[in-house]
C-alpha atoms as a PDB file:
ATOM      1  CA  UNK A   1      -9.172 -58.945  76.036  1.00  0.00           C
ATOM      2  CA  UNK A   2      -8.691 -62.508  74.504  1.00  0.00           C
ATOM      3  CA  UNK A   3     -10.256 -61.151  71.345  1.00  0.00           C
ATOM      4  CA  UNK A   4      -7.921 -57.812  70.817  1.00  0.00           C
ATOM      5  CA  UNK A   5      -4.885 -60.570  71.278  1.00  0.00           C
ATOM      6  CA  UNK A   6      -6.267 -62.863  68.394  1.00  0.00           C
ATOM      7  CA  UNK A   7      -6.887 -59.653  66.266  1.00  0.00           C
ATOM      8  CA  UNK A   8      -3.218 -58.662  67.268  1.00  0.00           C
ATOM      9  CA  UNK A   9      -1.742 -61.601  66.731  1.00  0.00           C
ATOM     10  CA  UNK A  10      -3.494 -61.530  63.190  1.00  0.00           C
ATOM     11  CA  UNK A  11      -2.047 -58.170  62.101  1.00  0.00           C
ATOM     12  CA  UNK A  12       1.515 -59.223  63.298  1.00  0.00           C
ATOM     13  CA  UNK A  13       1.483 -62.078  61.390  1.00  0.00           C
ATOM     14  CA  UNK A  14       0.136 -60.376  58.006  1.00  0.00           C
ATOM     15  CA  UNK A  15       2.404 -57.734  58.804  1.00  0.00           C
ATOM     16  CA  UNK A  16       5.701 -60.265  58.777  1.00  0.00           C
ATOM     17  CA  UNK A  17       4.195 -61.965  56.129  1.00  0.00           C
ATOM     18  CA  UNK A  18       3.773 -59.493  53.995  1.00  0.00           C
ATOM     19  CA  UNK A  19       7.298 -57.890  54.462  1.00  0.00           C
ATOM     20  CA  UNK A  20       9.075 -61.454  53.526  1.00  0.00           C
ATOM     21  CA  UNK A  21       7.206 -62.031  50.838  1.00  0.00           C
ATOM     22  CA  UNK A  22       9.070 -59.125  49.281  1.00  0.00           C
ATOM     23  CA  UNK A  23      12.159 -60.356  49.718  1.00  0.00           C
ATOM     24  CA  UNK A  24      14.192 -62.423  47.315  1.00  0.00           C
ATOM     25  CA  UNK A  25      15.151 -66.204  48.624  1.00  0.00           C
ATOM     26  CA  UNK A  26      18.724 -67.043  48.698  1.00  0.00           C
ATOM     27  CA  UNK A  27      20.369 -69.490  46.022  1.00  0.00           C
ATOM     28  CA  UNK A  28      21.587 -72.326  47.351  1.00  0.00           C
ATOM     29  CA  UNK A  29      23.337 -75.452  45.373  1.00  0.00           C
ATOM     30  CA  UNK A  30      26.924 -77.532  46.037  1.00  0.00           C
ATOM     31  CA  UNK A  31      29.640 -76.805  43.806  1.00  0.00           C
ATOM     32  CA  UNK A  32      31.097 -80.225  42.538  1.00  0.00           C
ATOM     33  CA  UNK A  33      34.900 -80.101  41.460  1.00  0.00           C
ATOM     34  CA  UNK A  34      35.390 -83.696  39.724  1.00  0.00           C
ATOM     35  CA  UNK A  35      38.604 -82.803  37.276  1.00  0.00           C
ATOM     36  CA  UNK A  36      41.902 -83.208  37.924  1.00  0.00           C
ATOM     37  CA  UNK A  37      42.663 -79.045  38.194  1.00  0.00           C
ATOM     38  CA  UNK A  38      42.027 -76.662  41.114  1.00  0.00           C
ATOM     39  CA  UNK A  39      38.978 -74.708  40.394  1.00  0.00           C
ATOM     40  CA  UNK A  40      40.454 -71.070  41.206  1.00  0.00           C
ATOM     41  CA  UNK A  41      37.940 -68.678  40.513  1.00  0.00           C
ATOM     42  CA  UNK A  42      34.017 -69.086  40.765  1.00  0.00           C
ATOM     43  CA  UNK A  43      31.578 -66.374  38.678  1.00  0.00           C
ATOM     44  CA  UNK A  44      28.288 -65.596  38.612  1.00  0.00           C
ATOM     45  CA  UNK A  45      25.829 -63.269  37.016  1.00  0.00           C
ATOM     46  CA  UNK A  46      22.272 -63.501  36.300  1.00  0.00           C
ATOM     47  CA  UNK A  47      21.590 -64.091  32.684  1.00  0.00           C
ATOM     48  CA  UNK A  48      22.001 -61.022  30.361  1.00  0.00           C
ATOM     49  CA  UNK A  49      24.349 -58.579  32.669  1.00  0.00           C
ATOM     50  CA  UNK A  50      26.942 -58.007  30.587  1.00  0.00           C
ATOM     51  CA  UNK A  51      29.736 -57.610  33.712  1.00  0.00           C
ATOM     52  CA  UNK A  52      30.829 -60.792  35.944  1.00  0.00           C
ATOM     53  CA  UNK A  53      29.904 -60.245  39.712  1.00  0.00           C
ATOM     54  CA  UNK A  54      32.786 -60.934  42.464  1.00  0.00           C
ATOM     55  CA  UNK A  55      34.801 -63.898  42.370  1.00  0.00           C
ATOM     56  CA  UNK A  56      32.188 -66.003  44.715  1.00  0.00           C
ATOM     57  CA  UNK A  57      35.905 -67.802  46.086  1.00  0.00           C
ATOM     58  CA  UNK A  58      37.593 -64.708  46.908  1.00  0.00           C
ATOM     59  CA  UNK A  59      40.950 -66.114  48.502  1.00  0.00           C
ATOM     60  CA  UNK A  60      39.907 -69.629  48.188  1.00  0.00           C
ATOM     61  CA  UNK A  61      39.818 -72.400  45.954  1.00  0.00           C
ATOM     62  CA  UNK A  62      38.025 -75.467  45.215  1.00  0.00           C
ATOM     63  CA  UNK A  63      40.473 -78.232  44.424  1.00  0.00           C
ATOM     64  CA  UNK A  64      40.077 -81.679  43.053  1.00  0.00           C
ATOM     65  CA  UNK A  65      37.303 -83.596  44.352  1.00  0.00           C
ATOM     66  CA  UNK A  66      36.150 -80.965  46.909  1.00  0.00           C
ATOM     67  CA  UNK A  67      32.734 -79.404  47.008  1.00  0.00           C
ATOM     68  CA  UNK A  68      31.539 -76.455  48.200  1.00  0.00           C
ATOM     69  CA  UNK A  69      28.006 -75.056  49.576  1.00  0.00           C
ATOM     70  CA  UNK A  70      27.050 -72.057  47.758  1.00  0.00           C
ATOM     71  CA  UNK A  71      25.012 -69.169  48.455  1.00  0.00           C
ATOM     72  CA  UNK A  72      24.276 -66.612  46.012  1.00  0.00           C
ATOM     73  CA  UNK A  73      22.066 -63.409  47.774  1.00  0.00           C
ATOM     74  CA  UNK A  74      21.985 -60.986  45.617  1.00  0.00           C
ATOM     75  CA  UNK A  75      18.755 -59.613  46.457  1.00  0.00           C
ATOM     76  CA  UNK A  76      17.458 -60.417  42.937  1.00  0.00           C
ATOM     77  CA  UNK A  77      14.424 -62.550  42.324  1.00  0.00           C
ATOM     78  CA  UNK A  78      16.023 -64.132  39.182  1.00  0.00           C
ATOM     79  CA  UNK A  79      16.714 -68.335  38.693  1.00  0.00           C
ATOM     80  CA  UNK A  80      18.884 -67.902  35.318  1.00  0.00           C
ATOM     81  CA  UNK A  81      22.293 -67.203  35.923  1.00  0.00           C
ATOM     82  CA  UNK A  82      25.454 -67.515  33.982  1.00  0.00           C
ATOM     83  CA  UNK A  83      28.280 -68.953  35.203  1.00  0.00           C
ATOM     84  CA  UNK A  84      32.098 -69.040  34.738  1.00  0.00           C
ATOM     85  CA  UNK A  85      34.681 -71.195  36.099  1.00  0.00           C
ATOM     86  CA  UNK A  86      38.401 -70.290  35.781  1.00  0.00           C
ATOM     87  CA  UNK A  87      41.385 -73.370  37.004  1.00  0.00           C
ATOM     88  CA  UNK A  88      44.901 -72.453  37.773  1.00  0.00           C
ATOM     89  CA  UNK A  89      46.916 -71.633  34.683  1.00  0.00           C
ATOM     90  CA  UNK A  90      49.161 -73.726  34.934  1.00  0.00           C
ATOM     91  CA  UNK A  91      46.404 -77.104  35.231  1.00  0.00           C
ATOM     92  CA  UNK A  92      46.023 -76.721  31.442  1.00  0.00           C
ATOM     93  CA  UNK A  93      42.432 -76.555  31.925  1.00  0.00           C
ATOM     94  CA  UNK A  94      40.299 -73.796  29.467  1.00  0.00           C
ATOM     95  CA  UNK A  95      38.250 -71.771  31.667  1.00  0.00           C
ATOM     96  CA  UNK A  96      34.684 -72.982  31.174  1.00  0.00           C
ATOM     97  CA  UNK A  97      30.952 -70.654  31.023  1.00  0.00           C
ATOM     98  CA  UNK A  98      27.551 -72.178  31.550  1.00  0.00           C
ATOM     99  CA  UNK A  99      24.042 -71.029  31.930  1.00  0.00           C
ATOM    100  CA  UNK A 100      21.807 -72.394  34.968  1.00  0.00           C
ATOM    101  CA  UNK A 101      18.426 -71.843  36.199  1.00  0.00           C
ATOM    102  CA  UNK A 102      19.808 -72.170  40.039  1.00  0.00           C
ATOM    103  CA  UNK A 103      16.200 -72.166  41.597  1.00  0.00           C
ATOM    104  CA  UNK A 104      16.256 -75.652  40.250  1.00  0.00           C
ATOM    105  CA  UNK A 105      19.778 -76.886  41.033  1.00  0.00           C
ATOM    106  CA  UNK A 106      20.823 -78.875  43.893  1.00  0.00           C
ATOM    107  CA  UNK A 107      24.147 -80.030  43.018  1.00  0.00           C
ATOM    108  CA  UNK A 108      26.506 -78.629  39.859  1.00  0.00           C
ATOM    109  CA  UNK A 109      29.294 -80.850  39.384  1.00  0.00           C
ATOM    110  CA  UNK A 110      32.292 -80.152  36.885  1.00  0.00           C
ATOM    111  CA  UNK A 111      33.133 -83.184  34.493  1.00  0.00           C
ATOM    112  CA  UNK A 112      36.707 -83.541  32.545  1.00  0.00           C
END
């Protein structure tokens, strides 16, 4: 009897394993607003889709030295993504685009 439940226990856990290890891990890094301008709308997209995803704000912002926790799932197994930040129109501020490998990123802060 002890034996079947060590060989069960086995095949559960190969079983979960197995089924996670086919899943995609979430991206997570802290969004860093260190200008002067509210950061209005947040973008991302993995490198070379030609369409922005969702504003990652929706009806929020990210104002002046605020930060934000950020979790992309997507589902994709992917590290490179582009990235484009939009500020209020009337801060002045030109909307800025970057490239990241987020797998690596803890913390991406915004500079003047």
């Amino acid at each position: 009897m002890i034996r079947s439940a060590s060989i069960a226990a086995g095949a559960l856990a190969a079983i979960l394993l197995s089924s996670t290890a086919g899943r995609a891990e979430d991206l997570v890094f802290n969004l860093v607003n260190k200008t002067d301008a509210t950061l209005e709308r947040f973008y991302t997209s993995p490198t070379g889709v030609e369409d922005w995803e969702e504003d990652v704000f929706g009806k929020d912002v990210l104002e002046p030295g605020e930060s934000v926790k950020i979790t992309i799932a997507d589902g994709r197994r992917v590290c490179e993504y582009d990235l484009r930040f939009e500020f209020t129109e009337e801060s002045g501020y030109e909307n800025l685009e970057d490239s990241q490998d987020l797998c690596k990123m803890g913390t991406y802060t915004i500079h003047d």
